[in-house]
N, C-alpha and C. Protein backbone atom coordinates (compact mmCIF):
# COMPACT_ATOMS: atom_id res chain seq x y z
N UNK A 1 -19.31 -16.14 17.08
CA UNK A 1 -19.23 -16.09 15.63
C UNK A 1 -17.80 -15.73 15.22
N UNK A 2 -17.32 -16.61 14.40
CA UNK A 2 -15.69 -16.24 13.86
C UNK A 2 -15.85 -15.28 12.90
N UNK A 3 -14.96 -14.35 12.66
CA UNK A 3 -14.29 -13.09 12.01
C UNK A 3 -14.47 -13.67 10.48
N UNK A 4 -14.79 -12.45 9.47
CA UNK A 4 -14.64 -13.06 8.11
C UNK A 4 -13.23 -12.59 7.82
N UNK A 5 -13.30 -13.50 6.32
CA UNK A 5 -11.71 -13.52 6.35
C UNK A 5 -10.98 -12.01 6.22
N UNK A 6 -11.68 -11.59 5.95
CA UNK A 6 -11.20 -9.58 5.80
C UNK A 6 -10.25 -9.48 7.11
N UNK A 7 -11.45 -9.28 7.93
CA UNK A 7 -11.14 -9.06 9.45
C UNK A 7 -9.89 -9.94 9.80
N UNK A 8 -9.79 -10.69 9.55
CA UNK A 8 -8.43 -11.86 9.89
C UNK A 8 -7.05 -11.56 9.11
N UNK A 9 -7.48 -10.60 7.99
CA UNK A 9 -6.48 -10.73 6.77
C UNK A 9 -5.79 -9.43 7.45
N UNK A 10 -6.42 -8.72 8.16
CA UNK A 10 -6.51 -7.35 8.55
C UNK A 10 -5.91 -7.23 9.79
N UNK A 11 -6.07 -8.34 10.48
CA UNK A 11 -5.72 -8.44 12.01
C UNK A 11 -4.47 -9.42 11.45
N UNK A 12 -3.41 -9.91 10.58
CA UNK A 12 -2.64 -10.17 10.57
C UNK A 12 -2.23 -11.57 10.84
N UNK A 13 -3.93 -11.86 10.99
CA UNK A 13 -3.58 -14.06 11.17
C UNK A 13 -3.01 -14.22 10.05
N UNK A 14 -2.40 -15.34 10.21
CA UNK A 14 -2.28 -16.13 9.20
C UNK A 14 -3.65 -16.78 8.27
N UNK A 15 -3.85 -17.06 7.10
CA UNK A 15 -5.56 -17.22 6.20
C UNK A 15 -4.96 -18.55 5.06
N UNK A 16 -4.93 -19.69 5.35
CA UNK A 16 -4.27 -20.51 4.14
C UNK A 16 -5.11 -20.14 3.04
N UNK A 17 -4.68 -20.54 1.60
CA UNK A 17 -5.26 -20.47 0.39
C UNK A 17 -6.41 -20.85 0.33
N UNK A 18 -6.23 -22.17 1.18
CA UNK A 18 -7.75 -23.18 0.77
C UNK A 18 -8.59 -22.69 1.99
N UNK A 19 -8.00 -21.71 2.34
CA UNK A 19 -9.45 -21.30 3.28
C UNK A 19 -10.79 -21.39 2.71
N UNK A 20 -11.80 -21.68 3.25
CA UNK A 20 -13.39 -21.93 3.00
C UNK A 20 -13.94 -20.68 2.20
N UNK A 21 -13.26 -19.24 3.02
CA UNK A 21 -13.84 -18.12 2.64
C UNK A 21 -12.99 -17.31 1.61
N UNK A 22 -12.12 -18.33 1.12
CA UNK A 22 -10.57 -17.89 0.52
C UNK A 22 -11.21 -17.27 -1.22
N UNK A 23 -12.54 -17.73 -1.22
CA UNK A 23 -13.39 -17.09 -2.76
C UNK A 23 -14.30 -15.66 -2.43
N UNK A 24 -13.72 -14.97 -1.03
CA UNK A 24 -14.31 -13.79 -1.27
C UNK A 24 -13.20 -12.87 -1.64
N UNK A 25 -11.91 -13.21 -1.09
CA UNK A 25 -10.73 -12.58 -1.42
C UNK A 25 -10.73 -12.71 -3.18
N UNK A 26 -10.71 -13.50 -3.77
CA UNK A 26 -10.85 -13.85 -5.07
C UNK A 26 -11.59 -13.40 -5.83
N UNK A 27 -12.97 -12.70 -5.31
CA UNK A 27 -13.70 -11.68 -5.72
C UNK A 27 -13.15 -11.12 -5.83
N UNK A 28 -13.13 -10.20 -5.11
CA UNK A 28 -12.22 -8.76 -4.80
C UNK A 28 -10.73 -8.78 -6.03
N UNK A 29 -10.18 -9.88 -5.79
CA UNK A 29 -9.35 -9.25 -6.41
C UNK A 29 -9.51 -9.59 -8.33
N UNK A 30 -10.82 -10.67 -8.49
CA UNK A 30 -11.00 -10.18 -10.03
C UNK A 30 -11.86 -9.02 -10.46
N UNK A 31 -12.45 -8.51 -9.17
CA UNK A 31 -13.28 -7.36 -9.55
C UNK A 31 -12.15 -6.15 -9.99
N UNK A 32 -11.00 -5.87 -9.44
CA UNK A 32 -9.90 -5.10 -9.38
C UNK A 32 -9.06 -5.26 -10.17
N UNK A 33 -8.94 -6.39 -10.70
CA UNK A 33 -7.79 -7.19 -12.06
C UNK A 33 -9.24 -6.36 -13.34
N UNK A 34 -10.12 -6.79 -13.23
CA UNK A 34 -10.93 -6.33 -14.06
C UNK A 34 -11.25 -4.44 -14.42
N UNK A 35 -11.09 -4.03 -13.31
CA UNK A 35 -11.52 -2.56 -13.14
C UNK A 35 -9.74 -2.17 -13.78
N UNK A 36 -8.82 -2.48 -13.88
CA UNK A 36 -7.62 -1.73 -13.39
C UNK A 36 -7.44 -1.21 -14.82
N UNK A 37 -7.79 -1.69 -15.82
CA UNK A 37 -7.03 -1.48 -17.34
C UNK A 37 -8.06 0.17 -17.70
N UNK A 38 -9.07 0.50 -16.90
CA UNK A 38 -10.04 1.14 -17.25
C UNK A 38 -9.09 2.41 -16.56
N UNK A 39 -8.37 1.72 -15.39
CA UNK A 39 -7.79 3.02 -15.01
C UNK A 39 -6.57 3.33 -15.59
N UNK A 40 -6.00 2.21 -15.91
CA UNK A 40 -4.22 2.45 -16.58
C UNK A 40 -4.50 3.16 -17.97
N UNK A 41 -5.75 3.26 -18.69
CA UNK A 41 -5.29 3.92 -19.87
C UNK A 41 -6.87 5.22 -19.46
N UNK A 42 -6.97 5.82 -17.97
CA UNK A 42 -7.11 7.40 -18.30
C UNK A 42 -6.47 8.12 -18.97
N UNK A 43 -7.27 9.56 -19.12
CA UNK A 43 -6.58 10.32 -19.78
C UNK A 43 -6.38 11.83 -19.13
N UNK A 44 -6.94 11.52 -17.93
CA UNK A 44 -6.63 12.75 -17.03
C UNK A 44 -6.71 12.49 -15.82
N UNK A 45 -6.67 13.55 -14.97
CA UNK A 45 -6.25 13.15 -13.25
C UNK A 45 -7.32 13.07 -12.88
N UNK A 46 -8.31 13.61 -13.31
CA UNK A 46 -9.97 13.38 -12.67
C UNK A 46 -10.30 12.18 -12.91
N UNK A 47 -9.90 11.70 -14.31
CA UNK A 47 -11.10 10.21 -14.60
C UNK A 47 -9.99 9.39 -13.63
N UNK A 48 -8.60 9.38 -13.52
CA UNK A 48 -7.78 8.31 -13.02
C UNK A 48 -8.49 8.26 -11.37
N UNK A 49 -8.49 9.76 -10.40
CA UNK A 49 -9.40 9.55 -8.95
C UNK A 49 -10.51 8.75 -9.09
N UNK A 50 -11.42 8.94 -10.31
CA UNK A 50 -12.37 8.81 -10.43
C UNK A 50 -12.63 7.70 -10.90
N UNK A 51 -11.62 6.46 -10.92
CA UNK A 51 -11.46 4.92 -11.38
C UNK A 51 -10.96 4.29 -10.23
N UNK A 52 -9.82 4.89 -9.68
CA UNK A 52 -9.11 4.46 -8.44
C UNK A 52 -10.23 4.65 -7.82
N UNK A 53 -10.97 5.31 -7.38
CA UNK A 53 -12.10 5.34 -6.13
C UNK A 53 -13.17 4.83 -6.48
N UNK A 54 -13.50 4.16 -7.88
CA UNK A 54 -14.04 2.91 -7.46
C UNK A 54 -13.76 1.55 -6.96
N UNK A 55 -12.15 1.47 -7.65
CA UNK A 55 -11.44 0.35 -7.03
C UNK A 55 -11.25 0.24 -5.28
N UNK A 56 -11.03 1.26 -4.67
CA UNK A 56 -10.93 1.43 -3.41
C UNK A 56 -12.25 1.56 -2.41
N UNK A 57 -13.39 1.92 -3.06
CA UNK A 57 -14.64 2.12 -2.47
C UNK A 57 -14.73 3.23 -1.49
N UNK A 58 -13.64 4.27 -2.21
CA UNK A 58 -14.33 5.41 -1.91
C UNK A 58 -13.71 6.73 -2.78
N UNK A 59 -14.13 7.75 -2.12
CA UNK A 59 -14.30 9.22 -3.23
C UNK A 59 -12.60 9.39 -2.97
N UNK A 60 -12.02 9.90 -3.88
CA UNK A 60 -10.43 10.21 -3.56
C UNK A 60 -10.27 12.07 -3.34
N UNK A 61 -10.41 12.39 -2.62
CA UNK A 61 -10.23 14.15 -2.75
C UNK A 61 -9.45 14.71 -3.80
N UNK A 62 -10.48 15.89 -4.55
CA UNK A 62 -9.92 16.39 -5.10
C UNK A 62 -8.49 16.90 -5.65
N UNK A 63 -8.59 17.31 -3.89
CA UNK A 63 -6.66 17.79 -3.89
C UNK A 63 -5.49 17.04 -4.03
N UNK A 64 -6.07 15.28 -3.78
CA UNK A 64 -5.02 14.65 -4.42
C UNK A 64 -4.96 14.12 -5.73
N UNK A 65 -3.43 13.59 -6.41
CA UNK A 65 -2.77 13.35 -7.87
C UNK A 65 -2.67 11.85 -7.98
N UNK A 66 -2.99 11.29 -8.56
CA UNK A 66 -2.63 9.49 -8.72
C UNK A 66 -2.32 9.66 -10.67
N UNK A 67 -1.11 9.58 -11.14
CA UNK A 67 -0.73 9.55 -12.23
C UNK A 67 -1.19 7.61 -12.09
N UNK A 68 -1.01 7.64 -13.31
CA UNK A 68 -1.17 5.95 -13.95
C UNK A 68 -0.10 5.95 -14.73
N UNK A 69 0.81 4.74 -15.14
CA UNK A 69 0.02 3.42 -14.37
C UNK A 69 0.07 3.14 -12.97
N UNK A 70 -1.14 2.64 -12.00
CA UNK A 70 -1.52 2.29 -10.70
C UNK A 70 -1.71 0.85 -10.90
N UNK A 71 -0.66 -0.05 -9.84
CA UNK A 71 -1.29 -1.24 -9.72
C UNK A 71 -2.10 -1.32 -8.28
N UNK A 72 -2.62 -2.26 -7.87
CA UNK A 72 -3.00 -3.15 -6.91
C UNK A 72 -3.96 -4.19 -7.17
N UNK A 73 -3.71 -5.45 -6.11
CA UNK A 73 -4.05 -6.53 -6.53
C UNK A 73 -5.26 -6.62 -5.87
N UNK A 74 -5.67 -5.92 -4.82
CA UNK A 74 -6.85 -6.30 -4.25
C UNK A 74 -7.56 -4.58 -3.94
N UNK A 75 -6.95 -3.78 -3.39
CA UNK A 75 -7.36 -2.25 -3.34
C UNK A 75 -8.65 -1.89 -2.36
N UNK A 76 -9.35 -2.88 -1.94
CA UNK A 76 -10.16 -2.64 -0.99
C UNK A 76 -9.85 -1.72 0.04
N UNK A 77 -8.22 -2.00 0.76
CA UNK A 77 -7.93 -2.00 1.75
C UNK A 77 -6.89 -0.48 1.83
N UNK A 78 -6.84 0.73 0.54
CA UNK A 78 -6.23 1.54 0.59
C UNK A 78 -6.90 2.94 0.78
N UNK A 79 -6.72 3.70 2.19
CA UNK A 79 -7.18 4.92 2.52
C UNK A 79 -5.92 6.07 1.89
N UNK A 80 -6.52 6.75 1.27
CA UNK A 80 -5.56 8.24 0.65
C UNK A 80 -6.39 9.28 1.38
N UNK A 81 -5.33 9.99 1.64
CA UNK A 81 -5.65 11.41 2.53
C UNK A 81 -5.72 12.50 1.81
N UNK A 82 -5.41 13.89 2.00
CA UNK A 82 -5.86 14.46 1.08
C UNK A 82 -4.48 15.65 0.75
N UNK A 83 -4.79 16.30 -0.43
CA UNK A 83 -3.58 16.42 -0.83
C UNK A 83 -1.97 15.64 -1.05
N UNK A 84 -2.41 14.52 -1.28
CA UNK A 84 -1.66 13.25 -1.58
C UNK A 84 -1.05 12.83 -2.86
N UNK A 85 0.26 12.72 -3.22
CA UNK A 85 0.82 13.37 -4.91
C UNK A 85 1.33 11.47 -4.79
N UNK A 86 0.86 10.52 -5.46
CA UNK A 86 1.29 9.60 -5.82
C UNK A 86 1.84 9.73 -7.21
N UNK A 87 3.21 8.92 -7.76
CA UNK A 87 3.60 9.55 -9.16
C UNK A 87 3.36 7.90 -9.89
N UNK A 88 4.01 7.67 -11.11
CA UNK A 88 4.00 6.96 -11.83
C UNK A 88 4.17 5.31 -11.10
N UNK A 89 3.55 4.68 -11.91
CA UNK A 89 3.90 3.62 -11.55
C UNK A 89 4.28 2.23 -10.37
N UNK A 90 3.16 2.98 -9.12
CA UNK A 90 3.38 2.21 -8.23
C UNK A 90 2.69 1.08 -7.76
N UNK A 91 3.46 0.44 -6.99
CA UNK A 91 2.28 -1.14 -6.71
C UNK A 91 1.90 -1.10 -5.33
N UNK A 92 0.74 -1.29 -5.11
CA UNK A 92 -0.02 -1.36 -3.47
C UNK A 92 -0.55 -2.40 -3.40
N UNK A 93 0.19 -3.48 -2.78
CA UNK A 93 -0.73 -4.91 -2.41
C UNK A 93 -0.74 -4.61 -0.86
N UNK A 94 -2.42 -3.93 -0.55
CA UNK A 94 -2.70 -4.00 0.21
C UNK A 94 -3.86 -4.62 0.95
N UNK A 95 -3.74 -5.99 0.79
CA UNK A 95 -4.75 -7.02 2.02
C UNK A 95 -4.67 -6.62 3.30
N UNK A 96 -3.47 -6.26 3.53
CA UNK A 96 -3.49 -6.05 5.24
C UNK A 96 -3.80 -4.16 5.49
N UNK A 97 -3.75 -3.59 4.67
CA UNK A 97 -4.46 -2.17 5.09
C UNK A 97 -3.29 -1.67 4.72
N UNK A 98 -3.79 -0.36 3.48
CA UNK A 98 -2.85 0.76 3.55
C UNK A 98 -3.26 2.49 3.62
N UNK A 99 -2.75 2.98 4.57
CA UNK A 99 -3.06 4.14 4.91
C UNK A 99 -1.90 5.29 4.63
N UNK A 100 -2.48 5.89 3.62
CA UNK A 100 -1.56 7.18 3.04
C UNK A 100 -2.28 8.94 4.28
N UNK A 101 -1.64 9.49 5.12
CA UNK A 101 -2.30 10.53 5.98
C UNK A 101 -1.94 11.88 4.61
N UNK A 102 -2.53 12.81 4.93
CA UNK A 102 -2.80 13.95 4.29
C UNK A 102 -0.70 14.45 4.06
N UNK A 103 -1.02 14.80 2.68
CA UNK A 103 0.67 15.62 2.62
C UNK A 103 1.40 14.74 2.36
N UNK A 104 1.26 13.27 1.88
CA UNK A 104 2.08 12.09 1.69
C UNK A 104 2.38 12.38 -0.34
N UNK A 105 3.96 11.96 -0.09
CA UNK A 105 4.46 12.05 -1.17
C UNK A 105 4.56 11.06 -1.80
N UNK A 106 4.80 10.00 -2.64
CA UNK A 106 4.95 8.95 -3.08
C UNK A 106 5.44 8.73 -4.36
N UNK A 107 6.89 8.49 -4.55
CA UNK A 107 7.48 8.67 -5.64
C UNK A 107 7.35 7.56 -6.90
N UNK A 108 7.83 7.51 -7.90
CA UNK A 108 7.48 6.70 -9.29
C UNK A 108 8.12 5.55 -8.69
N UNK A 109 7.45 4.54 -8.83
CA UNK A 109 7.49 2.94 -8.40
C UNK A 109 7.97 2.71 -7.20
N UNK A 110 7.27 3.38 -6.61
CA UNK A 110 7.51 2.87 -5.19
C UNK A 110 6.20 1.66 -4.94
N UNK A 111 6.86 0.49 -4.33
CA UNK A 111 5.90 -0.73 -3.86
C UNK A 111 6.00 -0.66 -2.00
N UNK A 112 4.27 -0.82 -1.85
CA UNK A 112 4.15 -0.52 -0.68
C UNK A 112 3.33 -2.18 -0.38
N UNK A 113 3.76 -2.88 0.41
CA UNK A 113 3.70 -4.24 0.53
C UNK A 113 3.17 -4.82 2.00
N UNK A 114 1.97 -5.14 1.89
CA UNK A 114 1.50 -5.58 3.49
C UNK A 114 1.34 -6.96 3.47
N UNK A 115 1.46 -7.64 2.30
CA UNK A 115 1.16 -9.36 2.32
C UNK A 115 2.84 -10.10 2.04
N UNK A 116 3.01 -10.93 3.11
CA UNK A 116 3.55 -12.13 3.24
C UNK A 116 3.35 -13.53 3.09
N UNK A 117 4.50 -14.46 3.41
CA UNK A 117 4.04 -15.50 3.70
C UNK A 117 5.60 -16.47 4.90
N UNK A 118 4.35 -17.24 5.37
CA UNK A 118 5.35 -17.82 6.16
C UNK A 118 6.64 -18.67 5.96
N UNK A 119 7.99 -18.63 6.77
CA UNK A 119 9.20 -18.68 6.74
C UNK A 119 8.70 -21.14 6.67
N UNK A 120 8.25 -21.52 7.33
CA UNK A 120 7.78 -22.65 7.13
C UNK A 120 7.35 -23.28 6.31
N UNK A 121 8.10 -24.06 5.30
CA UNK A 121 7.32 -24.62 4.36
C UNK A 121 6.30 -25.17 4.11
N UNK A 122 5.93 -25.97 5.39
CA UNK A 122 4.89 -26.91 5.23
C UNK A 122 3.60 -25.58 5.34
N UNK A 123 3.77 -24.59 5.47
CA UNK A 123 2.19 -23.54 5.97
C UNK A 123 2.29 -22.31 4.83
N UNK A 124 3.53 -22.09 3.88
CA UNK A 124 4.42 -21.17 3.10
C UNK A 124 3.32 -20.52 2.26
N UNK A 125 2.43 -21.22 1.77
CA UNK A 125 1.42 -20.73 0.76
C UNK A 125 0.01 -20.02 1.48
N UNK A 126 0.58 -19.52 2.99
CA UNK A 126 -0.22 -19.20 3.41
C UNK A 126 -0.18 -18.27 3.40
N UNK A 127 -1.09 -16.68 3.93
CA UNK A 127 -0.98 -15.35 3.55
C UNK A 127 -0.59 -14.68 5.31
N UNK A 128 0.21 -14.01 5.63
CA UNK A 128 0.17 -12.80 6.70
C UNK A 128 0.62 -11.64 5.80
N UNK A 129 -0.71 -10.84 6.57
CA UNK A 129 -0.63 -9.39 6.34
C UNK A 129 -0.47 -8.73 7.60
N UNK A 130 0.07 -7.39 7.18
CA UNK A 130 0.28 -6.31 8.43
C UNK A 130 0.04 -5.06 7.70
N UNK A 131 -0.26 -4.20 8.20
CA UNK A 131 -0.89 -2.75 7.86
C UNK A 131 0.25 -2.01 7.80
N UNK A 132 0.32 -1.10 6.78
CA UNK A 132 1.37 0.12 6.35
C UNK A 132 0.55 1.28 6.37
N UNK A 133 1.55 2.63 7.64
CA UNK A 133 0.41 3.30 7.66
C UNK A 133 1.87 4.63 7.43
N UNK A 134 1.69 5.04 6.31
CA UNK A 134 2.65 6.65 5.93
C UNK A 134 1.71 7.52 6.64
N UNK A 135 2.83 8.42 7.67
CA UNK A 135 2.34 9.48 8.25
C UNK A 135 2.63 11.29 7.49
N UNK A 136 1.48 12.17 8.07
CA UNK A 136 1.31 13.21 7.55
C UNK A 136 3.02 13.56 6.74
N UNK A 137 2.93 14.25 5.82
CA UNK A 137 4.26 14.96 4.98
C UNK A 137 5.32 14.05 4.65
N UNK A 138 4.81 12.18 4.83
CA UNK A 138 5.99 12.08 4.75
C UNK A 138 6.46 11.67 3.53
N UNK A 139 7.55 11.72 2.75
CA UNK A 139 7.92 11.60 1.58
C UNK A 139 8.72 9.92 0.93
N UNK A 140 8.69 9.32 0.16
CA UNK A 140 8.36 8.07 -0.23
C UNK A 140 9.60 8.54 -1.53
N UNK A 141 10.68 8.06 -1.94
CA UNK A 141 11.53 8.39 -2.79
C UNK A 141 11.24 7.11 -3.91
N UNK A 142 11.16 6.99 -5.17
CA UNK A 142 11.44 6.62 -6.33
C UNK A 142 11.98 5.39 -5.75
N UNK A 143 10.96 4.42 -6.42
CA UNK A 143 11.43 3.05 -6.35
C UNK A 143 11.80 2.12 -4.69
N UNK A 144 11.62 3.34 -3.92
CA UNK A 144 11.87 2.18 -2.25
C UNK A 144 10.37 1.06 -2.23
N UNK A 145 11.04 0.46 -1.54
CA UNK A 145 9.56 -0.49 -0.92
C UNK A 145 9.50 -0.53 0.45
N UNK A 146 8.09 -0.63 0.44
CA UNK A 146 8.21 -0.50 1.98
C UNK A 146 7.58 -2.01 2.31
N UNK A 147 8.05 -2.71 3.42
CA UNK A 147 7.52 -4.45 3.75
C UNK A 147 6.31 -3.91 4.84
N UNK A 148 5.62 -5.12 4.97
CA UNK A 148 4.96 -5.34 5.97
C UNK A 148 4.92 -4.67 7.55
N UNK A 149 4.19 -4.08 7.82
CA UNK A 149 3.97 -3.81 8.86
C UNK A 149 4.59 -2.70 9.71
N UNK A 150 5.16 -1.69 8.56
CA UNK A 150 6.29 -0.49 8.36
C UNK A 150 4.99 0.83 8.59
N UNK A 151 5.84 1.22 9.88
CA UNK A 151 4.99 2.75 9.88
C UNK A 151 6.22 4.03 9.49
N UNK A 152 5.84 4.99 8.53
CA UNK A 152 6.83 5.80 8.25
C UNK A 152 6.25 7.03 8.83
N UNK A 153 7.07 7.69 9.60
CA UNK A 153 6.39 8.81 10.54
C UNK A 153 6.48 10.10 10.09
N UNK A 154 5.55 10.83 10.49
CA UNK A 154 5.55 12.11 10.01
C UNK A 154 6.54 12.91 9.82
N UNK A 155 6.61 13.40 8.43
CA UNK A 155 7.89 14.15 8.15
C UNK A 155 8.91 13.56 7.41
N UNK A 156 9.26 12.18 7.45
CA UNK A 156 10.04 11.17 7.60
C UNK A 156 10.32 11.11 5.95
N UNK A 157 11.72 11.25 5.42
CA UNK A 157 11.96 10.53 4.12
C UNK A 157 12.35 9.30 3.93
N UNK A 158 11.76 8.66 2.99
CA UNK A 158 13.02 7.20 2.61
C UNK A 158 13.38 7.59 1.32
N UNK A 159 14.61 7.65 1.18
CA UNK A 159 15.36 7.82 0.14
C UNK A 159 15.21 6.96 -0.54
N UNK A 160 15.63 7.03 -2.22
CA UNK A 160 14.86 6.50 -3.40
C UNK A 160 15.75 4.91 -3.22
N UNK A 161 15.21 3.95 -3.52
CA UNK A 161 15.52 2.90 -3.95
C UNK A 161 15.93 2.01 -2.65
N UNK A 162 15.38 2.55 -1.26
CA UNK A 162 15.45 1.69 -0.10
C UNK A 162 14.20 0.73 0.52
N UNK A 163 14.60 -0.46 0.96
CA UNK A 163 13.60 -1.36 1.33
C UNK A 163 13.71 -0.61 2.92
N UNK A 164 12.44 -0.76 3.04
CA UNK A 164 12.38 -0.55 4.28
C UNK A 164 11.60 -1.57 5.23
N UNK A 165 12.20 -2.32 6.37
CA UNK A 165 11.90 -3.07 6.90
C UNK A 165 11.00 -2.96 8.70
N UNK A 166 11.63 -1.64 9.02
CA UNK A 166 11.24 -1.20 10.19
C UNK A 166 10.41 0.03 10.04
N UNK A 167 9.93 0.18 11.29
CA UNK A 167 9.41 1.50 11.64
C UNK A 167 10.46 2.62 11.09
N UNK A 168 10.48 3.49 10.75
CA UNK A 168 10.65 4.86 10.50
C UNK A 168 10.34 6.10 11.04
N UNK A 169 11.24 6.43 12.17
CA UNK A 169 11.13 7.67 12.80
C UNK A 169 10.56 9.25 12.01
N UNK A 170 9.90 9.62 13.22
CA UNK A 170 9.11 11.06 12.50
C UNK A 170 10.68 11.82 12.31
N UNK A 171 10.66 12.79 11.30
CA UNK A 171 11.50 13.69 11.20
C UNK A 171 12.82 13.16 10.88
N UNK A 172 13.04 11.92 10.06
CA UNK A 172 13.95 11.14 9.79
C UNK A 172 14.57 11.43 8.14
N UNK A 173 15.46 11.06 8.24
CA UNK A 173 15.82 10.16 6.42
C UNK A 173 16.41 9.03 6.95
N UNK A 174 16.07 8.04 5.84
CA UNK A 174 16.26 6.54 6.10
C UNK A 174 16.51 6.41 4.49
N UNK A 175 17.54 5.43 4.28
CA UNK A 175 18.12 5.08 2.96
C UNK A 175 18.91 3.75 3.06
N UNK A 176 19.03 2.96 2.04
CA UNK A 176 19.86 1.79 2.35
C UNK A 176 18.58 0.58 2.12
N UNK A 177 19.42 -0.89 2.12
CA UNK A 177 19.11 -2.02 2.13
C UNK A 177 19.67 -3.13 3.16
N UNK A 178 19.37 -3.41 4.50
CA UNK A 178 17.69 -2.69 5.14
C UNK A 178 18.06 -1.18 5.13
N UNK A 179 17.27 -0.49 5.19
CA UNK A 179 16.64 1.13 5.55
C UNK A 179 17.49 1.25 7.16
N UNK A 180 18.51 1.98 6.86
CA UNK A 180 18.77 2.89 8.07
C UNK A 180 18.74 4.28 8.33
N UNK A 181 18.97 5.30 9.67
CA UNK A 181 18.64 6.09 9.66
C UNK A 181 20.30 6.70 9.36
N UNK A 182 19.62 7.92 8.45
CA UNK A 182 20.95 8.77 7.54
C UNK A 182 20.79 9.78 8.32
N UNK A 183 19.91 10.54 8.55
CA UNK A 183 20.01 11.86 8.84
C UNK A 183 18.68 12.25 10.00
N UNK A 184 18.91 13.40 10.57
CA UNK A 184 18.07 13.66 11.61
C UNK A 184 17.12 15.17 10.90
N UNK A 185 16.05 15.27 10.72
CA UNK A 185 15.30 16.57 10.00
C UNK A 185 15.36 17.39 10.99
N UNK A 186 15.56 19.05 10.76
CA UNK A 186 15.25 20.23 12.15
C UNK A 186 13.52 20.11 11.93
């Protein structure tokens, strides 16, 4: 039995548009285009967890902050840990899986990005995803993005307004366009 398209989107195949199963993704993401305006105009940090975790399909802990406005285009695919301070304005297109660990900082418009598409024209409109997984404490500066398939390691800063293309060492600062390493944390 072949994988549904989740599982594939998740495992980082490639999924063309006109895939067969390409109208469950399309669910998902008008159920979430639909839910999102309910969350962009909360009026407190409880109802905003408490909108985001229906979009995500699950409970968001108490101890963490999600200010609005929150985008994402599909949201199925985003785990928040706990005690987790997301600020204004960020975008999570996460098809391919995004995982925030406990103590993650996440500054005002930062875009955290797991969907691609291929360098080939003739296949271009097709989707690869890869999973973004921020580790415990680590801090997310104002406006960086992080691409596809970027693990940022525990401890680890990216300074505000850097793309980050690679892995990201624990106990790091990383800044720049691509993201290099600036500094070493004690």
């Amino acid at each position: 039995m072949s994988r549904d398209i989740f599982e594939r989107l998740k495992a980082g195949e490639l999924v063309h548009l006109d895939d067969p199963e390409f109208y469950k993704v399309d669910e998902v993401v008008n159920r979430t285009l639909a839910l999102s305006p309910t969350l962009n105009s909360a009026t407190s940090i409880d109802e905003i967890r408490e909108k985001l975790g229906v979009i995500i399909g699950t409970h968001l802990d108490k101890s963490s902050t999600v200010f609005a406005p929150f985008y994402t285009n599909f949201g199925r695919f985003i785990n928040i840990g706990k005690h987790v301070f997301i600020n204004h304005a960020c975008s999570f297109l996460d098809m391919g899986g995004i995982t925030l660990e406990d103590h993650v900082l996440i500054g005002p418009k930062v875009n955290l990005i797991t969907e691609n598409h291929p360098l080939d024209t003739s296949i271009r409109r097709g989707m690869i995803c890869k999973p973004i997984l921020i580790k415990r404490k680590a801090w997310i500066g104002a406006g960086a993005t992080i691409l596809p398939g970027v693990t940022v390691g525990e401890n680890a800063v990216v300074a505000a307004g850097a793309v980050v293309s690679k892995d990201v060492p624990a106990n790091t600062i990383v800044g720049g366009v691509p993201a290099k390493v600036i500094k070493q944390l004690l």
